[in-house]
Structure formats: C-alpha cells, structure tokens
Protein backbone atom coordinates (compact mmCIF):
# COMPACT_ATOMS: atom_id res chain seq x y z
CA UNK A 1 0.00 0.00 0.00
CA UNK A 2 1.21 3.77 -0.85
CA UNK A 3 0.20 7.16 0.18
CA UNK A 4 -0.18 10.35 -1.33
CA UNK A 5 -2.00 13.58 -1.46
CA UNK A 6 -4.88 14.45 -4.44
CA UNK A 7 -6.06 17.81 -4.79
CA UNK A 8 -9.41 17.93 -6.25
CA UNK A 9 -8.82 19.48 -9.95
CA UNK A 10 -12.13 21.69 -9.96
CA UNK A 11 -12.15 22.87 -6.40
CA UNK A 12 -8.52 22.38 -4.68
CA UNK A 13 -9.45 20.41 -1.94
CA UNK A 14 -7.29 18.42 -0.42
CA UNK A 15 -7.19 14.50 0.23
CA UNK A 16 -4.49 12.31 1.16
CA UNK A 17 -5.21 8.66 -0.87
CA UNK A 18 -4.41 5.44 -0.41
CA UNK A 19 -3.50 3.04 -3.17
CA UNK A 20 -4.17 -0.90 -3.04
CA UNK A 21 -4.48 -3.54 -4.73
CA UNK A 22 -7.39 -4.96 -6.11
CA UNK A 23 -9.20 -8.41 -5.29
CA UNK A 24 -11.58 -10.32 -7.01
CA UNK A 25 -14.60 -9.04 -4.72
CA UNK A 26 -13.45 -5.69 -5.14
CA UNK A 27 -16.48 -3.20 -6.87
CA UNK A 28 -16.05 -0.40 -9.04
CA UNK A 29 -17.68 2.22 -7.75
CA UNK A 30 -18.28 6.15 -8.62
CA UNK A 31 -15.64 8.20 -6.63
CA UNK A 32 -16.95 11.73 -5.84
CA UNK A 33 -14.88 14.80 -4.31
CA UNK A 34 -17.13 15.59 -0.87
CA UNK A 35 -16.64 19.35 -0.99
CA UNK A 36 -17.67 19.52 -4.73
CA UNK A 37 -19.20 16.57 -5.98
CA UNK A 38 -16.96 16.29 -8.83
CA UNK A 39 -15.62 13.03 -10.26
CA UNK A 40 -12.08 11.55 -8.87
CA UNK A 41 -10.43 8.65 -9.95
CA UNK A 42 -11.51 5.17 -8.49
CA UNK A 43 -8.09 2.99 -10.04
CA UNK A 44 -4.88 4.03 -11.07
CA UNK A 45 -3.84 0.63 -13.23
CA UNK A 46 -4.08 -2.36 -11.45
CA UNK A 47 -4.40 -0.16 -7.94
CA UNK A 48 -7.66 0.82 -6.28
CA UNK A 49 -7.87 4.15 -4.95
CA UNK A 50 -9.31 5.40 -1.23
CA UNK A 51 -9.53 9.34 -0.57
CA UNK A 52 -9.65 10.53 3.05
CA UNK A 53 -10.93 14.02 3.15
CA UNK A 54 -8.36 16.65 4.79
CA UNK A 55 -10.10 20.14 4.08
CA UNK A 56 -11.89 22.01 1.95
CA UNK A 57 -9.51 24.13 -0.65
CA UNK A 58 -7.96 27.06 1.32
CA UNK A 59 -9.28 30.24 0.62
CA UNK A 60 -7.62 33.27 -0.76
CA UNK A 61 -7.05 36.13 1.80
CA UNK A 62 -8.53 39.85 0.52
CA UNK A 63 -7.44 42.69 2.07
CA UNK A 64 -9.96 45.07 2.42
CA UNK A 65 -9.22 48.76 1.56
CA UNK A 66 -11.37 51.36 3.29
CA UNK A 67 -13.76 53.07 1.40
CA UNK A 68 -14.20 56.61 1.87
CA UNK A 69 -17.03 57.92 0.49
CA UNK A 70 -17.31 61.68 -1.52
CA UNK A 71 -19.90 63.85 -0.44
C-alpha cells in the first residue's frame, strides 16, 4: 500500500489517498470529491484508490481597503 495527497482538480481540496491492490470481490464504484461533488479517480492501473478528506480548498485572503465615500 502507498500514500499520497490528491487535490481535487475543480475545487482544490485536499485528500491524502491510499493506493491498493485490487481483489476479485473488489467493486467499481463512482468516486466523488465531498466538498464539490466532482468526479475523482476510483483505479490508477491495477491499484484501487481510497480518498480521506483533509479540508476544503484554502481560501484566498482579501485585504480590504477602506472606502471613503465623496460627499
């Protein structure tokens, strides 16, 4: 078994996955990112893949100017 992290390509969140290999009861099923819904990769070759959620994508900071108003 190996480890890695997967960042979600349409939102950036981040997941660490596991790879294993397959067995002859294992079932393909539809892998779906939880903060986004979009699809992920369920097999990499021969390997089955497992996502553990870490966090949602980190947002970007905005500094706010103040706003002065004419009159």
């Amino acid at each position: 078994m190996t480890t890695g992290l997967f960042t979600c390509p349409t939102c950036n969140a981040l997941y660490q996955v596991v790879k294993g290999e397959c067995g002859p009861e294992t079932v393909d099923r539809k892998v779906t990112c939880c903060a986004c819904g979009a699809p992920m990769p369920n097999r990499e070759g021969k390997f089955l893949l497992k996502y553990f959620w870490l966090r949602n994508a980190a947002r970007r900071s905005q500094k706010r100017g103040t706003h002065k108003s004419a009159r």
